[in-house]
N, C-alpha and C. Protein backbone atom coordinates (compact mmCIF):
# COMPACT_ATOMS: atom_id res chain seq x y z
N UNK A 1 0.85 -1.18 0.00
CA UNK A 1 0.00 0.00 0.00
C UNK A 1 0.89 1.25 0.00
N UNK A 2 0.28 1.89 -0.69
CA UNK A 2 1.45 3.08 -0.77
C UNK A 2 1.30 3.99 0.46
N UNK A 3 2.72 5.00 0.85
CA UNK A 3 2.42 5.89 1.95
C UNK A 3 0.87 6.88 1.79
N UNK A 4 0.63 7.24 3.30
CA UNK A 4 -0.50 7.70 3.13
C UNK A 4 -0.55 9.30 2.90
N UNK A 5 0.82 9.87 2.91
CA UNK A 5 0.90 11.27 2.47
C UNK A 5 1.27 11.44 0.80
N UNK A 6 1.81 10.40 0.34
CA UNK A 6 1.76 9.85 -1.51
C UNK A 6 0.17 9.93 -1.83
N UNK A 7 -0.28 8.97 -1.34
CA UNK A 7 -1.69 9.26 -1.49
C UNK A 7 -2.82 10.23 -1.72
N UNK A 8 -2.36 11.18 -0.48
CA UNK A 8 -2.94 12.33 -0.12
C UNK A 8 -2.37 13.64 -1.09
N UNK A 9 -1.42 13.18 -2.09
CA UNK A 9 -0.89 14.18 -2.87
C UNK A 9 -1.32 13.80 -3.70
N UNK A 10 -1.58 12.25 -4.22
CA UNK A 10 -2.55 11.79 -5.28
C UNK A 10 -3.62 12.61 -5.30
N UNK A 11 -4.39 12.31 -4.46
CA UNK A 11 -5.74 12.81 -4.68
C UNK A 11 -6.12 14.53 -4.73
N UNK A 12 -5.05 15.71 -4.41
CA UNK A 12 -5.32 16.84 -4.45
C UNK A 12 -5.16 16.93 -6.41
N UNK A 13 -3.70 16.58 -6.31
CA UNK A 13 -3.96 16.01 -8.03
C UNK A 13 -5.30 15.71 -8.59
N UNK A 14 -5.57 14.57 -8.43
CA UNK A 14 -6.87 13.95 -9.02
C UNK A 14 -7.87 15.26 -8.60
N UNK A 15 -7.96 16.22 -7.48
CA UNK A 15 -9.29 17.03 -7.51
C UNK A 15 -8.67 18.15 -8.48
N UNK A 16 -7.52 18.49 -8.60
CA UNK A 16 -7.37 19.88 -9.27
C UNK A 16 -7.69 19.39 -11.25
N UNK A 17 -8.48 18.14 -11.18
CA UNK A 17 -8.62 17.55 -12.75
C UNK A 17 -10.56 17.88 -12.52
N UNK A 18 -10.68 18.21 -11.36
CA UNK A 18 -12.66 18.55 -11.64
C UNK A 18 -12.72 20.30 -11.76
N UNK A 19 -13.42 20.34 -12.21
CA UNK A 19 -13.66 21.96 -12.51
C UNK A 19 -15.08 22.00 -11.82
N UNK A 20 -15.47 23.03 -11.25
CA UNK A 20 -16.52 23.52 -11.58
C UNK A 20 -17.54 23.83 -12.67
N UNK A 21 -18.52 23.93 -13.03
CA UNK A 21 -18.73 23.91 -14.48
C UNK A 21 -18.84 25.24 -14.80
N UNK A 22 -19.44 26.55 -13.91
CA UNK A 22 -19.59 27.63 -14.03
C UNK A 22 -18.04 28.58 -13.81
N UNK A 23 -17.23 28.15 -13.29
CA UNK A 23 -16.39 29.10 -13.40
C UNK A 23 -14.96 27.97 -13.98
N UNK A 24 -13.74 28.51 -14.52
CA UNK A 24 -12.86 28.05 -15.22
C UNK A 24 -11.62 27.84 -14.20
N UNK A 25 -12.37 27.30 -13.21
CA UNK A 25 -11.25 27.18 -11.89
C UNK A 25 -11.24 24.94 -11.33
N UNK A 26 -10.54 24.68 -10.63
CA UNK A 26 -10.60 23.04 -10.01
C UNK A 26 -11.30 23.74 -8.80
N UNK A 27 -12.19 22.71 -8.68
CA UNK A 27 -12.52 22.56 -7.36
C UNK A 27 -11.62 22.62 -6.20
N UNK A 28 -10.49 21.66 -6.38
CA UNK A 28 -9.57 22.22 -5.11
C UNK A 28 -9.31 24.21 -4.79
N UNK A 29 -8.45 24.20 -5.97
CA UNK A 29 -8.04 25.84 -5.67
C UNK A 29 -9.31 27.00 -5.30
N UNK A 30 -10.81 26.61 -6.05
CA UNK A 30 -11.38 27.27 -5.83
C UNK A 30 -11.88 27.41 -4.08
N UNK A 31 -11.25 25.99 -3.27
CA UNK A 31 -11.29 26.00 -1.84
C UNK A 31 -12.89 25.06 -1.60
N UNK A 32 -13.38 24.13 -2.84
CA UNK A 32 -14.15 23.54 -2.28
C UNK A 32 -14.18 22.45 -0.98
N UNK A 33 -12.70 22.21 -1.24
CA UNK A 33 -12.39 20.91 -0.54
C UNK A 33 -12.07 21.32 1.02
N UNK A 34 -12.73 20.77 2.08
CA UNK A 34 -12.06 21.58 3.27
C UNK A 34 -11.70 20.42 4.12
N UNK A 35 -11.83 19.19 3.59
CA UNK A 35 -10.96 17.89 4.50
C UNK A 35 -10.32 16.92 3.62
N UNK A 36 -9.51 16.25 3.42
CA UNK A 36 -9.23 14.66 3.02
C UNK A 36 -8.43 14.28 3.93
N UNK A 37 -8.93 13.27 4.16
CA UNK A 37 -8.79 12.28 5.58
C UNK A 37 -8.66 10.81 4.66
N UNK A 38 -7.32 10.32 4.75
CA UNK A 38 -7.19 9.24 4.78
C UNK A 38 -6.67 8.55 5.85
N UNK A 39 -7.83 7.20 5.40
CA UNK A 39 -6.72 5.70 6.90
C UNK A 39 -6.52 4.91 6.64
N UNK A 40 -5.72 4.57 7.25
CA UNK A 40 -5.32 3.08 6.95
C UNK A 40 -6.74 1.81 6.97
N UNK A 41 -7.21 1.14 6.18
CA UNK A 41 -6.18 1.12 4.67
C UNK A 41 -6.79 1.75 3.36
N UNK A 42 -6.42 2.91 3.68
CA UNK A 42 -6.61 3.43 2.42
C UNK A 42 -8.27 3.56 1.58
N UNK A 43 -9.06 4.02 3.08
CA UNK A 43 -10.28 4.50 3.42
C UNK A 43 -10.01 5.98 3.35
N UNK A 44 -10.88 6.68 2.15
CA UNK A 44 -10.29 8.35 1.92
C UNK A 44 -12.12 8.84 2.16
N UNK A 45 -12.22 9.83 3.13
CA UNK A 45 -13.34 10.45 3.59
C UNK A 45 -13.07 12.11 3.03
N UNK A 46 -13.84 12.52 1.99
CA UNK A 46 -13.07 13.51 1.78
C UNK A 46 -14.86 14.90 2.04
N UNK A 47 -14.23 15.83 2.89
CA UNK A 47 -15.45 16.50 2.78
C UNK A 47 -15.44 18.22 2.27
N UNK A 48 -16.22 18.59 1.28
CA UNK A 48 -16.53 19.35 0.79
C UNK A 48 -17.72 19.91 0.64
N UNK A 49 -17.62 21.73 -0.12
CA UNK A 49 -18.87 22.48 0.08
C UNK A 49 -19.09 22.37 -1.30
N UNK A 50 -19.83 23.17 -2.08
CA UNK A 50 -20.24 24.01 -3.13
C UNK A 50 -20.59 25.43 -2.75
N UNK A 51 -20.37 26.22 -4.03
CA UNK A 51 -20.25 27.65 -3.97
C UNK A 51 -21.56 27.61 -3.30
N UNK A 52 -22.60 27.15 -3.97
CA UNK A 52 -24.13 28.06 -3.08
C UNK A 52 -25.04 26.63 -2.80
N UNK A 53 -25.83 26.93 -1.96
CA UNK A 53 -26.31 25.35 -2.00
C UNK A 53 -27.43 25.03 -3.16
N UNK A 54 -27.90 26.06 -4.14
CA UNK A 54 -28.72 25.82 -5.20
C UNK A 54 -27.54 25.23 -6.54
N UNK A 55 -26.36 25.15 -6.23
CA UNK A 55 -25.49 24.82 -7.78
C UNK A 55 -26.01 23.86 -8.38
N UNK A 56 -26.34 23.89 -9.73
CA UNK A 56 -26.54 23.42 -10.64
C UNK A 56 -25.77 21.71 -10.55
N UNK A 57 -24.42 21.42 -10.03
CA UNK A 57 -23.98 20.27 -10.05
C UNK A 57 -23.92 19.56 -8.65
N UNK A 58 -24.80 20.34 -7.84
CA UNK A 58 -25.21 19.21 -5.80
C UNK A 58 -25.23 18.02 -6.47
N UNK A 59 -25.88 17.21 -7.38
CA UNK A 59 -25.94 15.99 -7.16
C UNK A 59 -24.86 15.36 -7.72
N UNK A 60 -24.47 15.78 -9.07
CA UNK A 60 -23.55 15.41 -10.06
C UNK A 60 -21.84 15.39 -9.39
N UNK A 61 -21.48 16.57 -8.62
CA UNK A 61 -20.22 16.86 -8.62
C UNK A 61 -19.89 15.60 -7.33
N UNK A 62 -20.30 15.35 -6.31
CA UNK A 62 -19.61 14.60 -5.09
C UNK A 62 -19.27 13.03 -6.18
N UNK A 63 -20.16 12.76 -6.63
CA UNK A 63 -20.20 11.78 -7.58
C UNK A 63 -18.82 11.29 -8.38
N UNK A 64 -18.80 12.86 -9.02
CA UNK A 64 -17.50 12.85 -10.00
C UNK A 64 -16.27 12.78 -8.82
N UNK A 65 -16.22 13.03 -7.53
CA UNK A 65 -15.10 13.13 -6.96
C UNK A 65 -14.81 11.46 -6.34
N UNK A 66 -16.05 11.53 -6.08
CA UNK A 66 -15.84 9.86 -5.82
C UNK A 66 -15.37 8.95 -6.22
N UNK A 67 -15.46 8.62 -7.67
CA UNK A 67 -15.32 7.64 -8.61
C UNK A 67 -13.79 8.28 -9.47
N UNK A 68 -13.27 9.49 -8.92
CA UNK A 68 -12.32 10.01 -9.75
C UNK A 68 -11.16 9.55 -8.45
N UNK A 69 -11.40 9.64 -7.15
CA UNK A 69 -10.67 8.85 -6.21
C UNK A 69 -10.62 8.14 -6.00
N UNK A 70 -11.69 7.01 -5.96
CA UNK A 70 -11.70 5.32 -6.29
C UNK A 70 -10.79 5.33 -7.20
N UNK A 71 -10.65 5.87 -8.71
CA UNK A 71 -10.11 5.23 -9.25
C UNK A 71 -8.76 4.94 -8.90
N UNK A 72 -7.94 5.69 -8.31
CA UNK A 72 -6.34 6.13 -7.48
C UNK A 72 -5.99 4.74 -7.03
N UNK A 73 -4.57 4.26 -7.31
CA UNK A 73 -4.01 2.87 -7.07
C UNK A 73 -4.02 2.83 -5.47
N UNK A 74 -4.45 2.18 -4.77
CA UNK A 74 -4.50 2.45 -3.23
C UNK A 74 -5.30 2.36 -2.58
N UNK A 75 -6.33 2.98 -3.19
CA UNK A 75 -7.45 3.62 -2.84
C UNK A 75 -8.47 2.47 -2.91
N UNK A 76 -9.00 1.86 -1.21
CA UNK A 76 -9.99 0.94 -1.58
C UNK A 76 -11.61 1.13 -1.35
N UNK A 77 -12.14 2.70 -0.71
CA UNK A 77 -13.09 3.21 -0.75
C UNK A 77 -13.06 4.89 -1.02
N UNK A 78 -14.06 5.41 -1.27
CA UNK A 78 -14.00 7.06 -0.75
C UNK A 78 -15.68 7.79 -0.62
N UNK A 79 -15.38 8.44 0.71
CA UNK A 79 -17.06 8.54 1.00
C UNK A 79 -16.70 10.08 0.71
N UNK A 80 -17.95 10.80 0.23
CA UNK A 80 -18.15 12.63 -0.01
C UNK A 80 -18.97 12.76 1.07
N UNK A 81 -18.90 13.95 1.77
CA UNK A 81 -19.94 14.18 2.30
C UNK A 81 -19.82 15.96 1.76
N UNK A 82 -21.47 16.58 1.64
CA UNK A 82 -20.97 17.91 1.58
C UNK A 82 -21.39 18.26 2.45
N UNK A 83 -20.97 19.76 2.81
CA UNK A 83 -20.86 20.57 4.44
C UNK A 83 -21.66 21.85 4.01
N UNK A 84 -22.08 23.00 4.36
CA UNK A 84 -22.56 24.14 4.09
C UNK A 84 -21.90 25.17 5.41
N UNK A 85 -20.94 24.49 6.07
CA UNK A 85 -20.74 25.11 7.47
C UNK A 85 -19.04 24.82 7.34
N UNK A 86 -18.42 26.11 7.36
CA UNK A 86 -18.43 26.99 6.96
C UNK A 86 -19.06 27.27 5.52
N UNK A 87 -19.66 28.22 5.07
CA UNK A 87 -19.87 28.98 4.21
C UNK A 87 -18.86 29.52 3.19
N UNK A 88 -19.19 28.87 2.17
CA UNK A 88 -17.65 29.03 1.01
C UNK A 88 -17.81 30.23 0.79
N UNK A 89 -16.54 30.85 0.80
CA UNK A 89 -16.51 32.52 0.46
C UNK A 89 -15.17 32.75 -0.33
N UNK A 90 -15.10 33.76 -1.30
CA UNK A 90 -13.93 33.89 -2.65
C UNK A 90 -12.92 34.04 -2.01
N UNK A 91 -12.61 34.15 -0.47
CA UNK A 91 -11.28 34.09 0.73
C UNK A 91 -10.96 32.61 0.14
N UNK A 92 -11.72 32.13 0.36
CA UNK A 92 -10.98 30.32 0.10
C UNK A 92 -10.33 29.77 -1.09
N UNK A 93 -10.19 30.74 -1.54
CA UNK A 93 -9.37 30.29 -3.13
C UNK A 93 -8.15 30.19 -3.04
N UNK A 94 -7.53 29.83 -3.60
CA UNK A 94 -6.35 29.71 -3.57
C UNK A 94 -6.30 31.15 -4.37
N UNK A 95 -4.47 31.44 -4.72
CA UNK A 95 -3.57 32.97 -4.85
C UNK A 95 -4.09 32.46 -6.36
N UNK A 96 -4.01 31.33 -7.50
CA UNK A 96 -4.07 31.05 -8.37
C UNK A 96 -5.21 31.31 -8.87
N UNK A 97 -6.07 30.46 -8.44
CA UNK A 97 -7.89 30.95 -8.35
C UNK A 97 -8.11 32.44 -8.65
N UNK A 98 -7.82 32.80 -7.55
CA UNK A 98 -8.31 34.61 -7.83
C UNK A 98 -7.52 35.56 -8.71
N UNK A 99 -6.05 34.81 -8.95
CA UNK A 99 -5.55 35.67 -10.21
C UNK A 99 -6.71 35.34 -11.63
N UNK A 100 -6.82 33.93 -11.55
CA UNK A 100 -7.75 33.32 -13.14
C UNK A 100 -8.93 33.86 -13.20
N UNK A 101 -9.41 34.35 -11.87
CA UNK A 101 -10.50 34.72 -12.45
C UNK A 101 -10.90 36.61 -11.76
N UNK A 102 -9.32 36.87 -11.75
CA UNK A 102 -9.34 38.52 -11.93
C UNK A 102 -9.72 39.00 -10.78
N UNK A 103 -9.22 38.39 -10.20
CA UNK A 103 -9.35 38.53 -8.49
C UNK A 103 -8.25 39.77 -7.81
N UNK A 104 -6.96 39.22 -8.40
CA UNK A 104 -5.91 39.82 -7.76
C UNK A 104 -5.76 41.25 -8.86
């Protein structure tokens, strides 16, 4: 089984490959992601928001993150849960994020 911080660099990888559909940013940088928790063995609980709780992709997107971390060599489950607490705000972006989308 591979280390669990290899892993955990896997999978920020694997999220900075989902976009949002409305803006031209990854879900990671845009700061959706506010946990990944992996354990041994290689049980990844990863929990995240969406920008508003009406987005167009609530059902679609946890989905795509799921099955895009399953797929990861290692990786023998991964549960989504989404959160609304904290409240995603354009602070949570990454420096990259807010240059792309004319932030800075």
């Amino acid at each position: 089984m591979p280390d669990i911080s290899i892993l955990e660099d896997q999978i920020i990888i694997t999220l900075k490959t989902i976009y949002d559909p409305e803006l031209p940013v990854n879900i990671y940088d845009l700061g959706l992601i506010y946990e990944i928790d992996v354990s041994d063995p290689a049980n990844v609980k990863i929990i995240m928001t969406l920008t508003s709780p009406n987005c167009p992709v609530a059902e679609s997107l946890p989905g795509e993150v799921r099955e895009k971390v399953d797929a990861l060599v290692g990786i023998k489950s991964t549960k989504v849960k989404i959160v609304f607490d904290p409240t995603w705000t354009q602070e949570m972006m990454s420096e990259e994020a807010k240059f792309e989308l004319g932030f800075l």
